[in-house]
N, C-alpha and C. Protein backbone atom coordinates (compact mmCIF):
# COMPACT_ATOMS: atom_id res chain seq x y z
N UNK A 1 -7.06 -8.06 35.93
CA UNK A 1 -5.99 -7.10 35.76
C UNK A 1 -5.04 -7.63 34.68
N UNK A 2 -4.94 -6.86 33.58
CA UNK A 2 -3.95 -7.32 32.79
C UNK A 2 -2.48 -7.22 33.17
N UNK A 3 -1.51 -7.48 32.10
CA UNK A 3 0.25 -7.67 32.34
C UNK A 3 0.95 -6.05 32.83
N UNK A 4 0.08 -5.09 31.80
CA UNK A 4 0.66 -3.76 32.08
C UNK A 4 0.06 -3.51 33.20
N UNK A 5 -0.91 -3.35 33.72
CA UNK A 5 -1.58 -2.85 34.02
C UNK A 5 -1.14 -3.17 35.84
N UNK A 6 -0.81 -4.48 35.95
CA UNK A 6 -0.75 -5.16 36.81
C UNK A 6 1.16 -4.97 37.02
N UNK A 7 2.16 -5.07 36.29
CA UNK A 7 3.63 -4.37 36.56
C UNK A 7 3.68 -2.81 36.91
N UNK A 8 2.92 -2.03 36.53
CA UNK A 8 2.12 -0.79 37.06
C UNK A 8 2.09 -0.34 38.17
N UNK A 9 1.13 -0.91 38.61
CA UNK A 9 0.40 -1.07 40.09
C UNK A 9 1.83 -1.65 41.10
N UNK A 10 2.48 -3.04 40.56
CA UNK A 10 4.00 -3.09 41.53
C UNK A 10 4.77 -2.11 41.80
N UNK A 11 5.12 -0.98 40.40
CA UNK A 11 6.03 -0.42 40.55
C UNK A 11 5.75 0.99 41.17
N UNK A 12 4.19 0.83 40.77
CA UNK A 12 4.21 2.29 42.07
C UNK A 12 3.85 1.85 43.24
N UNK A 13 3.57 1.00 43.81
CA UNK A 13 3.39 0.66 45.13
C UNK A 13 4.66 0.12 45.68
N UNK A 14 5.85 0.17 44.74
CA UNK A 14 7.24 -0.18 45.33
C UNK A 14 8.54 1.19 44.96
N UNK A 15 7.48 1.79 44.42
CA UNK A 15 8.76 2.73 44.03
C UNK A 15 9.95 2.29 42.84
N UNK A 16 9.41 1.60 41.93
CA UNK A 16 10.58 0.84 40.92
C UNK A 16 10.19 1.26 39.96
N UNK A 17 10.72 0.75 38.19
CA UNK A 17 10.14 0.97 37.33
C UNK A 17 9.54 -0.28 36.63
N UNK A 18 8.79 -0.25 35.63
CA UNK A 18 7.79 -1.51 35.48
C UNK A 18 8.31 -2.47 35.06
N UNK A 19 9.71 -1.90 34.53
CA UNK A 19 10.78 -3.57 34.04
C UNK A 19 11.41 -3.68 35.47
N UNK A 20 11.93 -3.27 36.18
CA UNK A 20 11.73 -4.03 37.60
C UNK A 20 10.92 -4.36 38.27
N UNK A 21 9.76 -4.00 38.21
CA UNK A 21 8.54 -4.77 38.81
C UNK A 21 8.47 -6.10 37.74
N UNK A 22 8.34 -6.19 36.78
CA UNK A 22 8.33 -7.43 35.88
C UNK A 22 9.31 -8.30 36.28
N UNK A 23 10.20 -7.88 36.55
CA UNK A 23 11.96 -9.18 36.87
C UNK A 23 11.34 -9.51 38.27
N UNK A 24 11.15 -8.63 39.19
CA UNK A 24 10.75 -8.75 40.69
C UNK A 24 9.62 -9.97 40.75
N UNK A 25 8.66 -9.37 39.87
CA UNK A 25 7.44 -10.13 39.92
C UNK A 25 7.75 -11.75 39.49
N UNK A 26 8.45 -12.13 38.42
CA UNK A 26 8.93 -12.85 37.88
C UNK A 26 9.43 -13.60 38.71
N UNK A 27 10.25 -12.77 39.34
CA UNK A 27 11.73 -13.78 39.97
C UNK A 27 10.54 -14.59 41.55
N UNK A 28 9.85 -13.45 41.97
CA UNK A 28 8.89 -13.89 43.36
C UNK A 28 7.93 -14.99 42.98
N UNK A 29 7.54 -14.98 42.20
CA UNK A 29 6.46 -16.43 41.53
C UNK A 29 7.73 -17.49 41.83
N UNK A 30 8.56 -17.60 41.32
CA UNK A 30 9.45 -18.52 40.87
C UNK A 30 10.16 -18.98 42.21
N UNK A 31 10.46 -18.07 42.63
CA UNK A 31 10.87 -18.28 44.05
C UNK A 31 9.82 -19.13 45.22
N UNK A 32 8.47 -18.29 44.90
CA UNK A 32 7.37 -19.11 46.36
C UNK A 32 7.09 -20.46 45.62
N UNK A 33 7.19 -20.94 44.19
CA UNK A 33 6.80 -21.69 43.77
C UNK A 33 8.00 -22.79 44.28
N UNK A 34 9.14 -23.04 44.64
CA UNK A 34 10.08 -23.72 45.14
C UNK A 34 10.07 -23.85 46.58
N UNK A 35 9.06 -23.04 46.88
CA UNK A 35 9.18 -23.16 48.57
C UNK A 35 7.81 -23.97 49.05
N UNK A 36 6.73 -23.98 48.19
CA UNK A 36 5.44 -24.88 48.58
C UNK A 36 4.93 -26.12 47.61
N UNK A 37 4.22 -27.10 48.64
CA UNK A 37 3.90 -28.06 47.60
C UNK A 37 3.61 -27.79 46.28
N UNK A 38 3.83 -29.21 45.97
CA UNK A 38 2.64 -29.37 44.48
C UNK A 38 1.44 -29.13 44.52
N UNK A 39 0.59 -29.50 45.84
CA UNK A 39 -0.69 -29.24 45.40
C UNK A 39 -0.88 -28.10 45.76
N UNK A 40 0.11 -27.34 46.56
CA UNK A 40 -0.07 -25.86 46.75
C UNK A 40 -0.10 -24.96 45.87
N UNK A 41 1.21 -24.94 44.72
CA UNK A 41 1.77 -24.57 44.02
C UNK A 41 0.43 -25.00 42.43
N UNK A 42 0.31 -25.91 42.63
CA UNK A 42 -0.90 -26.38 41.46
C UNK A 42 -2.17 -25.50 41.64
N UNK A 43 -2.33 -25.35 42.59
CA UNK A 43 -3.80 -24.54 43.23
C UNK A 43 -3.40 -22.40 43.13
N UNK A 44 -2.05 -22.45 43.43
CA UNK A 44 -1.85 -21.29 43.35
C UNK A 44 -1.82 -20.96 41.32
N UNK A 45 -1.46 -21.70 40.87
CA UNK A 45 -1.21 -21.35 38.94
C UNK A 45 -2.76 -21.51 38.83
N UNK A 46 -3.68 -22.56 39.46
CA UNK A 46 -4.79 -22.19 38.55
C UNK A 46 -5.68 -20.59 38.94
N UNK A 47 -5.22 -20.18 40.39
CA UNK A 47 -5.78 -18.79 40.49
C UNK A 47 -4.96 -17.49 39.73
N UNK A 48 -3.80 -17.85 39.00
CA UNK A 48 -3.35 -16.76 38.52
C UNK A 48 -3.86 -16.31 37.22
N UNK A 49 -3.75 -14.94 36.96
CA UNK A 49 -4.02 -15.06 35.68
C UNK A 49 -3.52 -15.25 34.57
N UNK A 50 -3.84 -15.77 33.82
CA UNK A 50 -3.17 -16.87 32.47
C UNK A 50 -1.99 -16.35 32.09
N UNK A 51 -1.48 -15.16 32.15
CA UNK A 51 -0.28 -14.54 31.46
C UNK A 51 0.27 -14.93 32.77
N UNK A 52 0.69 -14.22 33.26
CA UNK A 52 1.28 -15.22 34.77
C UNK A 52 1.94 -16.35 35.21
N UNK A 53 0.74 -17.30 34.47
CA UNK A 53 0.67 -19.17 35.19
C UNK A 53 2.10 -19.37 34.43
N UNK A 54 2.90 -19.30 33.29
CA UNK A 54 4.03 -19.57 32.65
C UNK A 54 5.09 -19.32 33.63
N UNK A 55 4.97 -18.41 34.11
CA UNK A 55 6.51 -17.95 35.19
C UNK A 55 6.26 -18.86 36.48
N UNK A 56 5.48 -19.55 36.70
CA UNK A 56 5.18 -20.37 37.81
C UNK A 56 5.84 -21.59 37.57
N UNK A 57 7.25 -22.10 37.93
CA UNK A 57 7.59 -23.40 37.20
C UNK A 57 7.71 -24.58 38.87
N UNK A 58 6.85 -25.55 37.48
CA UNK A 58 6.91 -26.54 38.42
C UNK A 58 7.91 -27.54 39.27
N UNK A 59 7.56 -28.53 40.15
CA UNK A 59 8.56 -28.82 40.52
C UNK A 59 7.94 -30.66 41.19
N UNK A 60 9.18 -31.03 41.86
CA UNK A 60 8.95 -32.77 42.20
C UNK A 60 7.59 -32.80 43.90
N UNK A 61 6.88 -31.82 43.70
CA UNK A 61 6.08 -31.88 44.54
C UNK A 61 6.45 -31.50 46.40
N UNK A 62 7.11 -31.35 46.77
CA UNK A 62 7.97 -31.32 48.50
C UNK A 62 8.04 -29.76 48.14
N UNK A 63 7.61 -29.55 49.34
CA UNK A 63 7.58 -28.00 50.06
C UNK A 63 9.01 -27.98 50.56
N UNK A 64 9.82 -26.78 50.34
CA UNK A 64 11.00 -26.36 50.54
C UNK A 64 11.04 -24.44 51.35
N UNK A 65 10.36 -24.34 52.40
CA UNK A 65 10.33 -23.35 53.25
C UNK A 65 11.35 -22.79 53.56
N UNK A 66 11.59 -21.20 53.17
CA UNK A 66 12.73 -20.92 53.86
C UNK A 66 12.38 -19.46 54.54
N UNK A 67 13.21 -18.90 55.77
CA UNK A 67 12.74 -17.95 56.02
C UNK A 67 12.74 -16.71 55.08
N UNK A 68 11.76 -15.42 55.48
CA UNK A 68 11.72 -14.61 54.78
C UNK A 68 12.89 -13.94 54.26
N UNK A 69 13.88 -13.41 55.25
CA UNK A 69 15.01 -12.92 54.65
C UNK A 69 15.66 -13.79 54.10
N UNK A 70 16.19 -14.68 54.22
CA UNK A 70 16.73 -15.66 52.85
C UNK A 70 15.89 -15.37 51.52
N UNK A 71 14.71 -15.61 51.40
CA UNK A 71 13.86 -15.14 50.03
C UNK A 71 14.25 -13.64 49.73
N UNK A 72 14.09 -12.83 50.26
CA UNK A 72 14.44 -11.19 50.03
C UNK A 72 15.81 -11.63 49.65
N UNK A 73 17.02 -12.26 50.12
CA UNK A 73 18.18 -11.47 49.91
C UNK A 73 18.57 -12.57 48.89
N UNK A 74 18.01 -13.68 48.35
CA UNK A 74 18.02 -14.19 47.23
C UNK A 74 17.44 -13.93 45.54
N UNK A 75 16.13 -12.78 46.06
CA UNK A 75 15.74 -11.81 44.81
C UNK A 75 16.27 -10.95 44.92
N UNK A 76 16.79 -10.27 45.63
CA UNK A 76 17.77 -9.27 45.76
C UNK A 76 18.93 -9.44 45.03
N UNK A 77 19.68 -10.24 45.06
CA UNK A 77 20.63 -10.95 44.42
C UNK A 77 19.77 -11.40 42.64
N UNK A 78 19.35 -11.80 42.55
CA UNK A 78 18.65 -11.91 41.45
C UNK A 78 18.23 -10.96 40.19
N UNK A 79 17.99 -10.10 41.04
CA UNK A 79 17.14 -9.02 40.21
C UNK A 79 18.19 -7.42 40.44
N UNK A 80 18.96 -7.58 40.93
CA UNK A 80 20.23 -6.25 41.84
C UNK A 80 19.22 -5.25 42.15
N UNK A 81 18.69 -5.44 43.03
CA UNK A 81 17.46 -4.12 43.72
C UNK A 81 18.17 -4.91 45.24
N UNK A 82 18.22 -3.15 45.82
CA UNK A 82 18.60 -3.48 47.27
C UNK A 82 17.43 -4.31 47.88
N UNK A 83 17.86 -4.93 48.73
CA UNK A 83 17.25 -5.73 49.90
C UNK A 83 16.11 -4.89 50.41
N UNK A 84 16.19 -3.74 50.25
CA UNK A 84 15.05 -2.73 51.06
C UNK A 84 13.85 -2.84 49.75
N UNK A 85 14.55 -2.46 48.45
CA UNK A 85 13.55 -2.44 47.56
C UNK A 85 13.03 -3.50 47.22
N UNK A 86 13.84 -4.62 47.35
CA UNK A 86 12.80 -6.24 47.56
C UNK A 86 12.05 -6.39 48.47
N UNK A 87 12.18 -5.95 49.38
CA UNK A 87 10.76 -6.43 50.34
C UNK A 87 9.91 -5.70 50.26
N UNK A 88 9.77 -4.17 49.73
CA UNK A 88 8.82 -3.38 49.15
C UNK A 88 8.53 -4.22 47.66
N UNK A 89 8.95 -4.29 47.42
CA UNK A 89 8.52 -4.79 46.28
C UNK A 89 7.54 -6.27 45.90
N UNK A 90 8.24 -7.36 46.96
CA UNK A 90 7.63 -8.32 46.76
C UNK A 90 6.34 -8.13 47.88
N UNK A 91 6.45 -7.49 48.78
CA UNK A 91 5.36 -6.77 49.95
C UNK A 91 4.10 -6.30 48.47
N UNK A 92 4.32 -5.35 47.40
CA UNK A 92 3.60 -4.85 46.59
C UNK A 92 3.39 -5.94 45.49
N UNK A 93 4.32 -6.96 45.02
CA UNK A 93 3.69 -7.98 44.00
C UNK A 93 2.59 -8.63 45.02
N UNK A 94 2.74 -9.22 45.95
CA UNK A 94 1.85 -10.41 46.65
C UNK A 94 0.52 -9.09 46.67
N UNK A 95 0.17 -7.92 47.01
CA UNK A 95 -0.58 -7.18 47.11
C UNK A 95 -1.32 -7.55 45.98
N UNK A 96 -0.62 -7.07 44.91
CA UNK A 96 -1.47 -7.20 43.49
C UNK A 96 -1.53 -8.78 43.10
N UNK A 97 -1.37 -9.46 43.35
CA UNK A 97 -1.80 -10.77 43.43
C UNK A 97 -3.00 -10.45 44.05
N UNK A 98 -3.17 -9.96 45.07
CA UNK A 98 -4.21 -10.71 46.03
C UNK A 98 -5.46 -10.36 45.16
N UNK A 99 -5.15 -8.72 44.77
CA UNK A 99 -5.97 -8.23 43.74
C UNK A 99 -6.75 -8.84 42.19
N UNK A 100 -5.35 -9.37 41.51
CA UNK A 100 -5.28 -9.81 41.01
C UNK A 100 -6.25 -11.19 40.42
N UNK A 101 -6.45 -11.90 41.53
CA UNK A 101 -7.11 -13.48 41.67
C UNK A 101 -7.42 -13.52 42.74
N UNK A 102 -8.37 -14.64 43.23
CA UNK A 102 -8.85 -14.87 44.15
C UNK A 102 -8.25 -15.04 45.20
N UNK A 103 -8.15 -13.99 45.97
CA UNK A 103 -7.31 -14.20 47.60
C UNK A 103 -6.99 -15.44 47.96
N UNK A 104 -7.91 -15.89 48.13
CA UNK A 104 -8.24 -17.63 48.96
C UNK A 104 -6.77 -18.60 48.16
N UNK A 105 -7.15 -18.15 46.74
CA UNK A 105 -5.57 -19.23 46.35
C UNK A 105 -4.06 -19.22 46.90
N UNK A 106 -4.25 -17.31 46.88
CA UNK A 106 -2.74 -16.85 47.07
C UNK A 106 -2.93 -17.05 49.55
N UNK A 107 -3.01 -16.87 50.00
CA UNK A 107 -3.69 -17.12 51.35
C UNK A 107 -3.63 -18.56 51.55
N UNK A 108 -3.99 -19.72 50.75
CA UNK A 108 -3.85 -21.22 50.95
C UNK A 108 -2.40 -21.09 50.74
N UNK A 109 -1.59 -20.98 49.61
CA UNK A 109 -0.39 -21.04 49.23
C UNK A 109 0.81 -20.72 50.85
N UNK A 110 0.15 -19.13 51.19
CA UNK A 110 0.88 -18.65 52.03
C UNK A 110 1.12 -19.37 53.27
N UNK A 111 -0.15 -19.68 53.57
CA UNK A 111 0.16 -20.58 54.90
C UNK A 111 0.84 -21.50 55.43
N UNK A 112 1.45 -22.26 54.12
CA UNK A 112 2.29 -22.99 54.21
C UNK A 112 4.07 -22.67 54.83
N UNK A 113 4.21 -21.44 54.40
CA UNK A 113 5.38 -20.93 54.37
C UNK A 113 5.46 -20.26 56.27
N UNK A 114 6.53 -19.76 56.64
CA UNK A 114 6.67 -19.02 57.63
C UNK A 114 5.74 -17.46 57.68
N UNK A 115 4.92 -17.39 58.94
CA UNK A 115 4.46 -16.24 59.10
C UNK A 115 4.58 -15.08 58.73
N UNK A 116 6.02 -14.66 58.49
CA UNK A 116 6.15 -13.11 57.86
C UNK A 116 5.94 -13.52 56.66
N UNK A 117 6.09 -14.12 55.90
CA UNK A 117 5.09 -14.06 54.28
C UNK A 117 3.95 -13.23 54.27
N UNK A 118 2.94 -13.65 55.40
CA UNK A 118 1.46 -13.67 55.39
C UNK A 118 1.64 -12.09 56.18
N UNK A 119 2.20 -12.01 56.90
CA UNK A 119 2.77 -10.42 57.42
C UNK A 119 3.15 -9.57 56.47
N UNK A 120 3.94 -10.15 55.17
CA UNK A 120 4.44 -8.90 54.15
C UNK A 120 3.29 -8.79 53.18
N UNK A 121 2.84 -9.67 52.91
CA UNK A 121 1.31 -9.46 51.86
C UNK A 121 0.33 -9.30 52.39
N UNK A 122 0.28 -8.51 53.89
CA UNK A 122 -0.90 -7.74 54.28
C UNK A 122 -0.39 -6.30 54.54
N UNK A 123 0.75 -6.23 54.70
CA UNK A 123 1.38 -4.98 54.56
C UNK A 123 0.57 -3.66 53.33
């Protein structure tokens, strides 16, 4: 799935437009990437696809978990999309991820984190 093609697919499965699905998408990489290991986080960039792997920034390796609503109301804040349209939204990026690349990467990644993660990206 390419860049358009793939901000697309977010914004109609969230109801946004594709430059908010792009900031959303953006800001949610960046965000799960601070919350799971290195080798999590290493394993999740090599399943993304290459346009992608850049917004994935690295970090000193330690998993930093936080619950789900803290993540929502911190892209929320981020990106100014209500709290309702962030969790639709990042509910619809992790979707097209899954699509996107090989499940198994984005699914290893998740497990790490608290259960409603793995609850909003089966949504």
């Amino acid at each position: 799935m390419d860049e358009k093609i793939f901000f697309a697919t977010v914004a109609e499965r969230a109801g946004l437009s594709k430059e908010e699905a792009a900031d959303l998408t953006r800001a949610t990489l960046a965000d799960l990437a601070g919350q799971i290991s290195g080798g999590e986080l290493q394993r999740l960039a090599v399943g993304l696809p290459d346009w992608l792997e850049p917004h994935v920034p690295r970090h000193d390796g330690r998993s930093h978990p936080k619950p789900l609503t803290d993540f929502v109301r911190e892209i929320s804040r981020r990106t100014g999309l209500t709290e309702e349209e962030t969790r639709r939204g990042v509910s619809a990026v992790l979707a097209a991820l899954r699509e996107a690349m090989d499940p198994r990467h984005l699914d290893h990644a998740l497990a790490s984190l608290p259960k409603d993660y793995r609850q909003l990206a089966a949504a």
